[in-house]
ModelCIF file with pLDDT and N, C-alpha, C, O atoms, coordinates in Angstrom:
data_MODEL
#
_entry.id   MODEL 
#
_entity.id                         1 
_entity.type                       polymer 
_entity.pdbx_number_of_molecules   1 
#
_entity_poly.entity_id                      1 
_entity_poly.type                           'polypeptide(L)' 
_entity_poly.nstd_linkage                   no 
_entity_poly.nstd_monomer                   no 
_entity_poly.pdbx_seq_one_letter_code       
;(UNK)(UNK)(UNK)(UNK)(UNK)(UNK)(UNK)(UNK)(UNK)(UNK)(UNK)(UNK)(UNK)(UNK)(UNK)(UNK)
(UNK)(UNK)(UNK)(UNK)(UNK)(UNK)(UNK)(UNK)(UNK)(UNK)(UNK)(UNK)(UNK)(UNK)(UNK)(UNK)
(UNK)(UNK)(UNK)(UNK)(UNK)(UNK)(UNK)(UNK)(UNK)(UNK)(UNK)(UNK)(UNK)(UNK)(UNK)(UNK)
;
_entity_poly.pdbx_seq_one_letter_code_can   XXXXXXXXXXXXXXXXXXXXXXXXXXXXXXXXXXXXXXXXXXXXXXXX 
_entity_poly.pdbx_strand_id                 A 
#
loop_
_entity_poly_seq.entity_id 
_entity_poly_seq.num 
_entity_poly_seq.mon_id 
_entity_poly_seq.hetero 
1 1  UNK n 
1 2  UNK n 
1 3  UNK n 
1 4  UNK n 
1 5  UNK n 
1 6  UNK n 
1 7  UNK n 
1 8  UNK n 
1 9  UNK n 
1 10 UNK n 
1 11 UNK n 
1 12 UNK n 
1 13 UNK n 
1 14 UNK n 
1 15 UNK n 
1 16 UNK n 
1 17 UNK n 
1 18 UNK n 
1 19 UNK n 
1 20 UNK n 
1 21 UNK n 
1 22 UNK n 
1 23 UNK n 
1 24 UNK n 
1 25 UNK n 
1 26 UNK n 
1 27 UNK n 
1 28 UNK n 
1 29 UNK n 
1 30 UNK n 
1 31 UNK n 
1 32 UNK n 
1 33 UNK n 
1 34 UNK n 
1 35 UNK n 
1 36 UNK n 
1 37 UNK n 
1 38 UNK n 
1 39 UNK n 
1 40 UNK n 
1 41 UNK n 
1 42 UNK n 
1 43 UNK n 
1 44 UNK n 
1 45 UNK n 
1 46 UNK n 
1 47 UNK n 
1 48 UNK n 
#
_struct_asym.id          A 
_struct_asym.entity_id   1 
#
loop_
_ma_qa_metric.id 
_ma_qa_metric.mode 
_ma_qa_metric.name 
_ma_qa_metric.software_group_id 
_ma_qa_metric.type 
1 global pLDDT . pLDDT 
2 local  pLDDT . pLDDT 
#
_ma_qa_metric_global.metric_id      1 
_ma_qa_metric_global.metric_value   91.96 
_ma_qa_metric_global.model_id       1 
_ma_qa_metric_global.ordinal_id     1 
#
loop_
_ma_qa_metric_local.label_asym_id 
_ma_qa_metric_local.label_comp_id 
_ma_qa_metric_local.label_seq_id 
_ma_qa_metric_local.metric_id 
_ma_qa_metric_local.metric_value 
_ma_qa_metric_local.model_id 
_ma_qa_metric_local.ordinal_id 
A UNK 1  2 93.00 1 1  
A UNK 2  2 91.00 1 2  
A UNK 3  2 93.00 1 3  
A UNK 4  2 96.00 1 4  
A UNK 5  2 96.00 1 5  
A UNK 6  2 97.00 1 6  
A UNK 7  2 97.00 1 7  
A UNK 8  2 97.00 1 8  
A UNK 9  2 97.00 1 9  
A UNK 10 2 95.00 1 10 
A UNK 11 2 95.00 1 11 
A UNK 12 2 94.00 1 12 
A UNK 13 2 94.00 1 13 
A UNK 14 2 93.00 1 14 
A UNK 15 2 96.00 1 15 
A UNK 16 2 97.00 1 16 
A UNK 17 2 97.00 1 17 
A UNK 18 2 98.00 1 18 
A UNK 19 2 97.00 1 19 
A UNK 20 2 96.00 1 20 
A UNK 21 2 94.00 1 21 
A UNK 22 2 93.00 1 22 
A UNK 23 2 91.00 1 23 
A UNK 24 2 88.00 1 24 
A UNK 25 2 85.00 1 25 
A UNK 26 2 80.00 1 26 
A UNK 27 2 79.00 1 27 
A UNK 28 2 74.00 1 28 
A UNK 29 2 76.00 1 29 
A UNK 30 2 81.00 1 30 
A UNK 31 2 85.00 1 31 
A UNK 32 2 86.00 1 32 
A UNK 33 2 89.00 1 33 
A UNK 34 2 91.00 1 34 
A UNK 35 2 93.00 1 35 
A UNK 36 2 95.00 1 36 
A UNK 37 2 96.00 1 37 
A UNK 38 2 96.00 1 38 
A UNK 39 2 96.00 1 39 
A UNK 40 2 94.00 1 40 
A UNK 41 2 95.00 1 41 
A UNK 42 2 92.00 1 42 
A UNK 43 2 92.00 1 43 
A UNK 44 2 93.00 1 44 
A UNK 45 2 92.00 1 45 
A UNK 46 2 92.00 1 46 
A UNK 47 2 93.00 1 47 
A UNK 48 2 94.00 1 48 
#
loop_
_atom_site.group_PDB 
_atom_site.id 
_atom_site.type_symbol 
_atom_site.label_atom_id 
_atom_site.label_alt_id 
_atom_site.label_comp_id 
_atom_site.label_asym_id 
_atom_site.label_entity_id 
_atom_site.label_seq_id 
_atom_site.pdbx_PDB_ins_code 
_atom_site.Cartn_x 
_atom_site.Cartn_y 
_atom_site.Cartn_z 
_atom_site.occupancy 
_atom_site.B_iso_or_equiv 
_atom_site.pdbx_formal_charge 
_atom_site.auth_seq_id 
_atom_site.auth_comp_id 
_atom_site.auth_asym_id 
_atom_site.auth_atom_id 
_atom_site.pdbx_PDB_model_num 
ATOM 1   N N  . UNK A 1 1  ? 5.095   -13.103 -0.837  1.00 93.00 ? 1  UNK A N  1 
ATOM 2   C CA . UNK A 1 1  ? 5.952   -12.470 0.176   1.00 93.00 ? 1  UNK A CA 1 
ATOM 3   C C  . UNK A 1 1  ? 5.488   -12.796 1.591   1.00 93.00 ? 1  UNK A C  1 
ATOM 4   O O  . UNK A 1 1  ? 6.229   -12.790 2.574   1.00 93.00 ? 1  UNK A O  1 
ATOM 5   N N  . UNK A 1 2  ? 4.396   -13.036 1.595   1.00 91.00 ? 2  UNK A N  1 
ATOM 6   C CA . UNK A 1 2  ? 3.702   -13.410 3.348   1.00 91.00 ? 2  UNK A CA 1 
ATOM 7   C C  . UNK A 1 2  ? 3.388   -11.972 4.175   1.00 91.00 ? 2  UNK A C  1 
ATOM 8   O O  . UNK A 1 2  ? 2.399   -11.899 4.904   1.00 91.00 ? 2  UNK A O  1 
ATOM 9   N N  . UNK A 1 3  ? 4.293   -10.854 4.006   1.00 93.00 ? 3  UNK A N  1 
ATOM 10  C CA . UNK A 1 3  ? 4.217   -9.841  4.799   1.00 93.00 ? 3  UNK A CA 1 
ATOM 11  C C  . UNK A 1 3  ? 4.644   -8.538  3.543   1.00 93.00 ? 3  UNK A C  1 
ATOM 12  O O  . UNK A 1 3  ? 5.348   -8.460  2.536   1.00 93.00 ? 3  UNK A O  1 
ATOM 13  N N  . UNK A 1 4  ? 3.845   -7.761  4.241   1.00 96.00 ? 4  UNK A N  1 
ATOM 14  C CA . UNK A 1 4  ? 4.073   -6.386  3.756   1.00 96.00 ? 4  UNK A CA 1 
ATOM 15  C C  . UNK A 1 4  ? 4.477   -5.512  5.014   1.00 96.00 ? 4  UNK A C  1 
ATOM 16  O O  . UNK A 1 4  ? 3.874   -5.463  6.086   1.00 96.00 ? 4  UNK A O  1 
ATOM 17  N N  . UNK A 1 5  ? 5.964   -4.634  4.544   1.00 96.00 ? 5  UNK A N  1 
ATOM 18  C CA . UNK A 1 5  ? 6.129   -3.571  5.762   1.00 96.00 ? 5  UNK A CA 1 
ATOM 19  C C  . UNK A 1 5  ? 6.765   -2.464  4.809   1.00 96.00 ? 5  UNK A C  1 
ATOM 20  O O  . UNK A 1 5  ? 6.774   -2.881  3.651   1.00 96.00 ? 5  UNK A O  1 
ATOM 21  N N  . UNK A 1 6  ? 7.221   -1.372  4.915   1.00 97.00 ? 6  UNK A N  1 
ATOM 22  C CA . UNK A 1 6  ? 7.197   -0.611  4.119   1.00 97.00 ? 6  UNK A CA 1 
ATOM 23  C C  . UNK A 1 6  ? 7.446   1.331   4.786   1.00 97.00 ? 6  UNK A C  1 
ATOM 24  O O  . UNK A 1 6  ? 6.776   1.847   5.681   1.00 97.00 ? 6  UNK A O  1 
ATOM 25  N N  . UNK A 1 7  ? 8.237   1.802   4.235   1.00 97.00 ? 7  UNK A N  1 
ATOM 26  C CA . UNK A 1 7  ? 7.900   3.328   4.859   1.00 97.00 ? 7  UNK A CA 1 
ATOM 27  C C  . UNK A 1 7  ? 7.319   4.497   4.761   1.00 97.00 ? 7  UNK A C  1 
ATOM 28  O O  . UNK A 1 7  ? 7.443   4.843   3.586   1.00 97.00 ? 7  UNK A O  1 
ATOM 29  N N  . UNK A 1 8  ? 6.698   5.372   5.414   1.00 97.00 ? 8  UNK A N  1 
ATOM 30  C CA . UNK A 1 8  ? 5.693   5.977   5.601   1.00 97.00 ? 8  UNK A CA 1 
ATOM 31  C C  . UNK A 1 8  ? 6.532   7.441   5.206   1.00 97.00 ? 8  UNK A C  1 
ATOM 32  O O  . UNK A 1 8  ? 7.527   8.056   5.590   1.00 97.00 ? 8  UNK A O  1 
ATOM 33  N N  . UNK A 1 9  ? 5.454   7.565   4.186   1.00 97.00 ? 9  UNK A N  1 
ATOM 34  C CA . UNK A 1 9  ? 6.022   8.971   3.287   1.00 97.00 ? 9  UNK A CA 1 
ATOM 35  C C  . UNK A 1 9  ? 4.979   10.505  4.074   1.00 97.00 ? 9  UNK A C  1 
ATOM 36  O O  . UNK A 1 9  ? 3.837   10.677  3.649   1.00 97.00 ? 9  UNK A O  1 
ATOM 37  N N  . UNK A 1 10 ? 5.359   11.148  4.813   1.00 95.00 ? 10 UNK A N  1 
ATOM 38  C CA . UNK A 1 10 ? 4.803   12.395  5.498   1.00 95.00 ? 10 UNK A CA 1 
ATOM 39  C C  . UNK A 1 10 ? 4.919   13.385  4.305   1.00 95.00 ? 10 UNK A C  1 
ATOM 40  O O  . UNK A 1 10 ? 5.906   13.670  3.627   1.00 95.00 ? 10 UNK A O  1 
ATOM 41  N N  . UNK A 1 11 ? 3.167   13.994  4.212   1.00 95.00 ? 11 UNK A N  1 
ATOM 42  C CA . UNK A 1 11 ? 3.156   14.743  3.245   1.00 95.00 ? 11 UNK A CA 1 
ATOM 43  C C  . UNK A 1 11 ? 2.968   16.236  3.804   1.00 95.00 ? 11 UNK A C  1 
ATOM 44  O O  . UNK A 1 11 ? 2.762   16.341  5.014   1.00 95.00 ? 11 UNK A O  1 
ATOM 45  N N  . UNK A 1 12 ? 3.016   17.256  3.117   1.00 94.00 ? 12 UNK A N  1 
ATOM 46  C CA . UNK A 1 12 ? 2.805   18.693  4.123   1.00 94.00 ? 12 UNK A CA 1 
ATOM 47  C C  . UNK A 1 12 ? 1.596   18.594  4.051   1.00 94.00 ? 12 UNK A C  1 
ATOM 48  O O  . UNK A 1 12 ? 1.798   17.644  4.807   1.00 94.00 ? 12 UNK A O  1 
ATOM 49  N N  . UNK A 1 13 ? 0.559   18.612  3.909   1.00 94.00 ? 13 UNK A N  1 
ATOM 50  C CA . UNK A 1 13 ? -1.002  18.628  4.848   1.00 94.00 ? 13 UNK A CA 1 
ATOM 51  C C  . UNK A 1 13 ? -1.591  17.746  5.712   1.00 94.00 ? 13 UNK A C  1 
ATOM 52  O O  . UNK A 1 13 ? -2.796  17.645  5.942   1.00 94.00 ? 13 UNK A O  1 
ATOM 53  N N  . UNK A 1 14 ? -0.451  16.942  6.307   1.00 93.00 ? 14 UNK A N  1 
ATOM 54  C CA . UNK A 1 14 ? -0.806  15.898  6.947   1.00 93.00 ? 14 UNK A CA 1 
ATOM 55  C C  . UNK A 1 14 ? -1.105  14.675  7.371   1.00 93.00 ? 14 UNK A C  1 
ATOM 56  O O  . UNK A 1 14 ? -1.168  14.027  8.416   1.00 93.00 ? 14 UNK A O  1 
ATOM 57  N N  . UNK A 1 15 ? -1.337  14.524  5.736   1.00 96.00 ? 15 UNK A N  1 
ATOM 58  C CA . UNK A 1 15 ? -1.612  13.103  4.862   1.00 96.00 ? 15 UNK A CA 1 
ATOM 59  C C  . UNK A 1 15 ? -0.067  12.527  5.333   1.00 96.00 ? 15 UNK A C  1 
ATOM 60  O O  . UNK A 1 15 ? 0.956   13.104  5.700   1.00 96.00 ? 15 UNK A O  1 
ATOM 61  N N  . UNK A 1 16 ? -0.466  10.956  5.111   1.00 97.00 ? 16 UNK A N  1 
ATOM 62  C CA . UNK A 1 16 ? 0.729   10.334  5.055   1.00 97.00 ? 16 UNK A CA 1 
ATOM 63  C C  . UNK A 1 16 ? 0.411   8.976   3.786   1.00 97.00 ? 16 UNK A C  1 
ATOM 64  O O  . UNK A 1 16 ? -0.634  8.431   3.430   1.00 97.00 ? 16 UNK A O  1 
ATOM 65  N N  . UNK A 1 17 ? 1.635   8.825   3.432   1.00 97.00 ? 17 UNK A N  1 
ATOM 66  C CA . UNK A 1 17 ? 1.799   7.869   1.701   1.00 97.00 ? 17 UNK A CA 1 
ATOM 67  C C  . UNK A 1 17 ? 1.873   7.007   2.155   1.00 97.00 ? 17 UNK A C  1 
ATOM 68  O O  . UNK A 1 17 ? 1.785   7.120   3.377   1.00 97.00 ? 17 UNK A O  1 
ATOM 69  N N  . UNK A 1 18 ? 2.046   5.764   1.707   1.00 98.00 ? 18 UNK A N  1 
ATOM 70  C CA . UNK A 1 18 ? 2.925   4.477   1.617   1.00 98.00 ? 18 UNK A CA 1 
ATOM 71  C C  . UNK A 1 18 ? 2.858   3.591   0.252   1.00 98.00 ? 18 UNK A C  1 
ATOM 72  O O  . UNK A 1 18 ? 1.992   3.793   -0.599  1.00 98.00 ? 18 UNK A O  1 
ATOM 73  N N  . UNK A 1 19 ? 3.640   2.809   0.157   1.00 97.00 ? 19 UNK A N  1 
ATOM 74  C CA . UNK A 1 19 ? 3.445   1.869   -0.995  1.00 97.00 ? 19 UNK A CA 1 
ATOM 75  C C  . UNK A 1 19 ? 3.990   0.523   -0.735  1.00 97.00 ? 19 UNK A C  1 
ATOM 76  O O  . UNK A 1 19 ? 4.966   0.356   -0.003  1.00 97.00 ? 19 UNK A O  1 
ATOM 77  N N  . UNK A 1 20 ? 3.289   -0.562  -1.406  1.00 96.00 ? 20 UNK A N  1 
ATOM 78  C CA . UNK A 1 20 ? 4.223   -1.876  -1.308  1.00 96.00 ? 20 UNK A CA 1 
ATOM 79  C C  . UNK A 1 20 ? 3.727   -2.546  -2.297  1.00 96.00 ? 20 UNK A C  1 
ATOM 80  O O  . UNK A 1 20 ? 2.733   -2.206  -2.938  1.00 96.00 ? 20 UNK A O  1 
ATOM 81  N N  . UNK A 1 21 ? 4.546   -3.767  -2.518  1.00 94.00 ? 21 UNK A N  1 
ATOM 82  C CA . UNK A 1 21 ? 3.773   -4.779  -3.692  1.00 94.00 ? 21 UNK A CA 1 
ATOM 83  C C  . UNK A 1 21 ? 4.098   -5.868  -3.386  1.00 94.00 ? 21 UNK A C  1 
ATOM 84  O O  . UNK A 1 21 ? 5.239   -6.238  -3.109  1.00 94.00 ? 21 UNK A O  1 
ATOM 85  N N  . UNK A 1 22 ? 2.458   -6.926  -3.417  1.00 93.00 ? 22 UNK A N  1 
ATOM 86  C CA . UNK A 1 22 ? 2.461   -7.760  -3.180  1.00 93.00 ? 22 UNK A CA 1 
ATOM 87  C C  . UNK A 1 22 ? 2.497   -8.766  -4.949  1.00 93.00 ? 22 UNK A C  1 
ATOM 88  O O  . UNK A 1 22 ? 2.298   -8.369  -6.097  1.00 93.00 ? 22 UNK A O  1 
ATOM 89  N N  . UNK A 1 23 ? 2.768   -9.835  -4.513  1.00 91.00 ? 23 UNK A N  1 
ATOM 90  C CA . UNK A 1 23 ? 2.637   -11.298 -5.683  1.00 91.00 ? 23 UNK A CA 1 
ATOM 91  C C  . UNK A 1 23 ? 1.346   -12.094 -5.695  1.00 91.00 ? 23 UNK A C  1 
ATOM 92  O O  . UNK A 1 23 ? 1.566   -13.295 -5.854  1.00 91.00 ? 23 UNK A O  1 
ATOM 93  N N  . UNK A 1 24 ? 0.123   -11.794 -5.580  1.00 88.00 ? 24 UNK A N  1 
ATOM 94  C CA . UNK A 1 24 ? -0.936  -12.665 -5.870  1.00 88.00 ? 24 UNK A CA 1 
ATOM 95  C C  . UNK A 1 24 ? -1.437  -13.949 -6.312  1.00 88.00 ? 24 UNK A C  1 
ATOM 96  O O  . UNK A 1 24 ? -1.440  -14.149 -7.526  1.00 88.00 ? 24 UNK A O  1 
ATOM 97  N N  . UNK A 1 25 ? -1.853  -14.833 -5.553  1.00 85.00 ? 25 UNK A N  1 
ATOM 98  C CA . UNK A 1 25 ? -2.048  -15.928 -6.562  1.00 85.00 ? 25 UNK A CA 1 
ATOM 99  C C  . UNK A 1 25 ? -3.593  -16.008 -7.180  1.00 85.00 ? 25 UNK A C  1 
ATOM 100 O O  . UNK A 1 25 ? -4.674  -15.739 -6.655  1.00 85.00 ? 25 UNK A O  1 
ATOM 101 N N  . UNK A 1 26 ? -3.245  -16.495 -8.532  1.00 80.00 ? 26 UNK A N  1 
ATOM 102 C CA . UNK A 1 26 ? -4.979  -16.480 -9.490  1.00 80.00 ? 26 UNK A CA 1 
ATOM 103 C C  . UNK A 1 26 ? -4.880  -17.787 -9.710  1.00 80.00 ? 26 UNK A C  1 
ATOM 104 O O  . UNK A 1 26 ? -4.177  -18.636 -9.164  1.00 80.00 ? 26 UNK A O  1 
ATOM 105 N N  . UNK A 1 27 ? -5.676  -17.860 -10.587 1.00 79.00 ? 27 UNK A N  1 
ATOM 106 C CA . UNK A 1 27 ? -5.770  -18.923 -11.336 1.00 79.00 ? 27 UNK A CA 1 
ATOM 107 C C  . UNK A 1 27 ? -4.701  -18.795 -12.756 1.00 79.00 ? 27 UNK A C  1 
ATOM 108 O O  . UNK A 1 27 ? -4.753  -19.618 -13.670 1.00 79.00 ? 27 UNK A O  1 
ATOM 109 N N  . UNK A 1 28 ? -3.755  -17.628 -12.743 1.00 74.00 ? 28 UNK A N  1 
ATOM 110 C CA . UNK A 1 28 ? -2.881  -18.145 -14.087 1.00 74.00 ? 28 UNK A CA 1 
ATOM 111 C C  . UNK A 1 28 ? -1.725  -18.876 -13.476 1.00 74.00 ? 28 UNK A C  1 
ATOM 112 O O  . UNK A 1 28 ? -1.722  -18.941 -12.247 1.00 74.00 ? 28 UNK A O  1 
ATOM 113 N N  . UNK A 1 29 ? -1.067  -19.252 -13.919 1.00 76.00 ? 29 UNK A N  1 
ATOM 114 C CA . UNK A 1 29 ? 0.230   -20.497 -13.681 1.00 76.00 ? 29 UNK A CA 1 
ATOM 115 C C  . UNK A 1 29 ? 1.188   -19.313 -12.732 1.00 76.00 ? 29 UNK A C  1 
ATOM 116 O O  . UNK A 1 29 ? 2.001   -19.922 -12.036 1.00 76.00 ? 29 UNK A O  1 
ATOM 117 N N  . UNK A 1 30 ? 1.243   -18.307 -12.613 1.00 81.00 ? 30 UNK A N  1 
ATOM 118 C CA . UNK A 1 30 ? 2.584   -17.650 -11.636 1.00 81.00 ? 30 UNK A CA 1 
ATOM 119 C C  . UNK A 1 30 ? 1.582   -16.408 -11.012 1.00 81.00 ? 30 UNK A C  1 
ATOM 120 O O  . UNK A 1 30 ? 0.640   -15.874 -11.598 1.00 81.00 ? 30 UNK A O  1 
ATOM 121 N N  . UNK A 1 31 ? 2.013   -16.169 -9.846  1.00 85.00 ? 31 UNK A N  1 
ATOM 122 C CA . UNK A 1 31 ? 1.802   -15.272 -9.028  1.00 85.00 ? 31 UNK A CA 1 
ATOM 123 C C  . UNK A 1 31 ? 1.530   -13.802 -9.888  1.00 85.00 ? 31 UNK A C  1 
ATOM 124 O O  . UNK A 1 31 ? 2.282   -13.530 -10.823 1.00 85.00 ? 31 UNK A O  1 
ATOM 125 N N  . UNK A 1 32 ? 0.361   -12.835 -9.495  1.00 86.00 ? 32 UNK A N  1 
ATOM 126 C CA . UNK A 1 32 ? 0.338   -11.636 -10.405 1.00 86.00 ? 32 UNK A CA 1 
ATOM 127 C C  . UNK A 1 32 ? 0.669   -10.380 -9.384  1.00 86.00 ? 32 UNK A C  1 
ATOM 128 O O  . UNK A 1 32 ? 0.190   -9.901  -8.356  1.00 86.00 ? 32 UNK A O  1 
ATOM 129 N N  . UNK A 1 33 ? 1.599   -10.172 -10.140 1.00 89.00 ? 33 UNK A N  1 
ATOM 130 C CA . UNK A 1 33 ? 2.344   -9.099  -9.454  1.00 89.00 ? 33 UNK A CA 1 
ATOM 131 C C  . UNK A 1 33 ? 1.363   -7.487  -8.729  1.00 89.00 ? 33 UNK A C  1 
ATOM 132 O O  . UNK A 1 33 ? 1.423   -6.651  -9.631  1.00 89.00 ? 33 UNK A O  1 
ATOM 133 N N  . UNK A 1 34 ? 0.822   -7.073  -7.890  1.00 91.00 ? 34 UNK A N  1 
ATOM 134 C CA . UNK A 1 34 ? 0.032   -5.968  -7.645  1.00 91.00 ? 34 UNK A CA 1 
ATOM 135 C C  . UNK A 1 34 ? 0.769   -4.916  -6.692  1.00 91.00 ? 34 UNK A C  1 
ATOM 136 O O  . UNK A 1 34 ? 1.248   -5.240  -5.606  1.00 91.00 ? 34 UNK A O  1 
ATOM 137 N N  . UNK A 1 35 ? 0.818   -3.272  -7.357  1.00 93.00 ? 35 UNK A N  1 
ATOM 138 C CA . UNK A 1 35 ? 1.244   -2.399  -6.395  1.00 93.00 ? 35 UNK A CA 1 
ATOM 139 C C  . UNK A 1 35 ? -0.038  -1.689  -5.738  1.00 93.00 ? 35 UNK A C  1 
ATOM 140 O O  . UNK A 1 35 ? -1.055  -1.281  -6.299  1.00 93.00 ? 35 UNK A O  1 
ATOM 141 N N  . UNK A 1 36 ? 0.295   -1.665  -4.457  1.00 95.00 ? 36 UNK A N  1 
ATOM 142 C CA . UNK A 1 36 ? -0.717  -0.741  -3.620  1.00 95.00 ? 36 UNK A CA 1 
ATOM 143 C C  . UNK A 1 36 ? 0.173   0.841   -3.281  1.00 95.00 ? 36 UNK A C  1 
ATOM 144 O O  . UNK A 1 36 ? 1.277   1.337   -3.054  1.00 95.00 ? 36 UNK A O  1 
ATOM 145 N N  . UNK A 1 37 ? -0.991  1.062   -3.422  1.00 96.00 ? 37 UNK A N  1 
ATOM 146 C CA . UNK A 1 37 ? -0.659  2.968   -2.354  1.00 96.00 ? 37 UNK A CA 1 
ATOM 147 C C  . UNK A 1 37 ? -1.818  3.498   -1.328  1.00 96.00 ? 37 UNK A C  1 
ATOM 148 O O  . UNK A 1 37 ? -3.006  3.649   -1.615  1.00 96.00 ? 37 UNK A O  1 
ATOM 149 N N  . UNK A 1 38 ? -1.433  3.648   -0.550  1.00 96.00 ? 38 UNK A N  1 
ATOM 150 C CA . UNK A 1 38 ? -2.412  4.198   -0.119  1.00 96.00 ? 38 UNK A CA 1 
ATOM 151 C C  . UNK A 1 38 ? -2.032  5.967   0.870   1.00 96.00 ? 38 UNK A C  1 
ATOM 152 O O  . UNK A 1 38 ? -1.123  6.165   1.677   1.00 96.00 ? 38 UNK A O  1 
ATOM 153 N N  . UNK A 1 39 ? -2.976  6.842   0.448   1.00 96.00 ? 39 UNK A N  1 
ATOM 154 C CA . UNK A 1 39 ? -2.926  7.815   1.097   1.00 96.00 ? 39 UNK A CA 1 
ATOM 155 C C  . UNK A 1 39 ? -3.830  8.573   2.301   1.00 96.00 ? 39 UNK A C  1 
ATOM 156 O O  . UNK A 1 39 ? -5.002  8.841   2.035   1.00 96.00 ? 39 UNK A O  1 
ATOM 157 N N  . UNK A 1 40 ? -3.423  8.832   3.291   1.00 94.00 ? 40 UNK A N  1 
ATOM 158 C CA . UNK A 1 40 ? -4.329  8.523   4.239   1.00 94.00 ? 40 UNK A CA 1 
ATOM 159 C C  . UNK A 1 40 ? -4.089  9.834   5.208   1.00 94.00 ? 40 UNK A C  1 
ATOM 160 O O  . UNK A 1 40 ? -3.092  10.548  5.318   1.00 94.00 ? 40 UNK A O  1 
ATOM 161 N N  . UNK A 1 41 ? -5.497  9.894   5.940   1.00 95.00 ? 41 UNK A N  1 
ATOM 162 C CA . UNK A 1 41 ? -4.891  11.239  6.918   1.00 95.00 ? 41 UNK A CA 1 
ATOM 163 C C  . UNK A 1 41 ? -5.526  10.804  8.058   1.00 95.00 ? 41 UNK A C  1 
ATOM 164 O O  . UNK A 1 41 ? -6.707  10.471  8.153   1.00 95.00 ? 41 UNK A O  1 
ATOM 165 N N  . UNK A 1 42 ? -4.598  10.824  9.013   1.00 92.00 ? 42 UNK A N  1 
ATOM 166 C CA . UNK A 1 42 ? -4.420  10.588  10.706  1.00 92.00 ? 42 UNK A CA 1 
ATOM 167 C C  . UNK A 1 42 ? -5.505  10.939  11.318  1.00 92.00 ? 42 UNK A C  1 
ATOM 168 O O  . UNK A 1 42 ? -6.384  10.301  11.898  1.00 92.00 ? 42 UNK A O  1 
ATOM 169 N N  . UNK A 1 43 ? -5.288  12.285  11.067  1.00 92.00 ? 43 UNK A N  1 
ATOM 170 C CA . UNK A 1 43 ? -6.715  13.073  11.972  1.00 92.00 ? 43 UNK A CA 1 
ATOM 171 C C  . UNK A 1 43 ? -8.125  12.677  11.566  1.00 92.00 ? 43 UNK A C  1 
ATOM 172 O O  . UNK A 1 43 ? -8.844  12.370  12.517  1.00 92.00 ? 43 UNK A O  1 
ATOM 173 N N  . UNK A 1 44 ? -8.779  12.605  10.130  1.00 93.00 ? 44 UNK A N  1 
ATOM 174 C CA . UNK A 1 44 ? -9.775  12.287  9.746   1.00 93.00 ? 44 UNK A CA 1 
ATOM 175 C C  . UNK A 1 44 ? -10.052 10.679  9.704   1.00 93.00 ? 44 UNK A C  1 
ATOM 176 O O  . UNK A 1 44 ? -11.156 10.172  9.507   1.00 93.00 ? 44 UNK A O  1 
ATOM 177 N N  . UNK A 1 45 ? -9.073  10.118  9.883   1.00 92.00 ? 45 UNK A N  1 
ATOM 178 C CA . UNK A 1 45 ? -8.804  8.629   9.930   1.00 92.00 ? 45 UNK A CA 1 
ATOM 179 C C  . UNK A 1 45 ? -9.999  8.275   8.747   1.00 92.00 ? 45 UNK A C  1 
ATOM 180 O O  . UNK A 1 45 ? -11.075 7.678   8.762   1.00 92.00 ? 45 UNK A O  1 
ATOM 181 N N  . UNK A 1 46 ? -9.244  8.939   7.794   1.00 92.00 ? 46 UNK A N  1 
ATOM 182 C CA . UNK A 1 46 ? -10.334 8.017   6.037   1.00 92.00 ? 46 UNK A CA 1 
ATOM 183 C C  . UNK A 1 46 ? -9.089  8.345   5.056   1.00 92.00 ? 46 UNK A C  1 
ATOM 184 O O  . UNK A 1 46 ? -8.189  8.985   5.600   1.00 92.00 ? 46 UNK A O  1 
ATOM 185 N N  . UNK A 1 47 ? -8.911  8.034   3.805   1.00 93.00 ? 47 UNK A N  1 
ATOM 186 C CA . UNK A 1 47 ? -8.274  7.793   3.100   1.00 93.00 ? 47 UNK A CA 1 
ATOM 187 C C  . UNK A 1 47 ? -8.435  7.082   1.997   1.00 93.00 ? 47 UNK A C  1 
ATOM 188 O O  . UNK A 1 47 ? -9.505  6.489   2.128   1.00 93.00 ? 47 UNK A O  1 
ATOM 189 N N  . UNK A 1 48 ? -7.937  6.815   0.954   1.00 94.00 ? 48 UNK A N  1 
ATOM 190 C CA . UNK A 1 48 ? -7.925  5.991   -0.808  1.00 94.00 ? 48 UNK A CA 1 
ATOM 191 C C  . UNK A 1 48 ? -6.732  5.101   -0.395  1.00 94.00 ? 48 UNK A C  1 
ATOM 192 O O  . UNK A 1 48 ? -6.254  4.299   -1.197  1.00 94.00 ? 48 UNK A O  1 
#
């Protein structure tokens, strides 16, 4: 895909979501498909 953009899911404690999926290349013959998420909070600026 070259780019990831995507929209920002506001949770009630502050946290905010997102998700996207990228196509990877390995070493098998086609691109491997990977979803990310990540959840994150503004104020503490740390997150998974």
């Amino acid at each position: 895909e070259g780019v990831a953009e995507t929209g920002v899911k506001q949770l009630s404690n502050g946290r905010v979501r997102f998700k996207w999926r990228s196509s990877l290349p390995t070493n098998l013959d086609y691109p491997t498909p990977v979803g990310y998420r990540v959840n994150f909070d503004p104020e503490a600026l740390t997150g998974k």
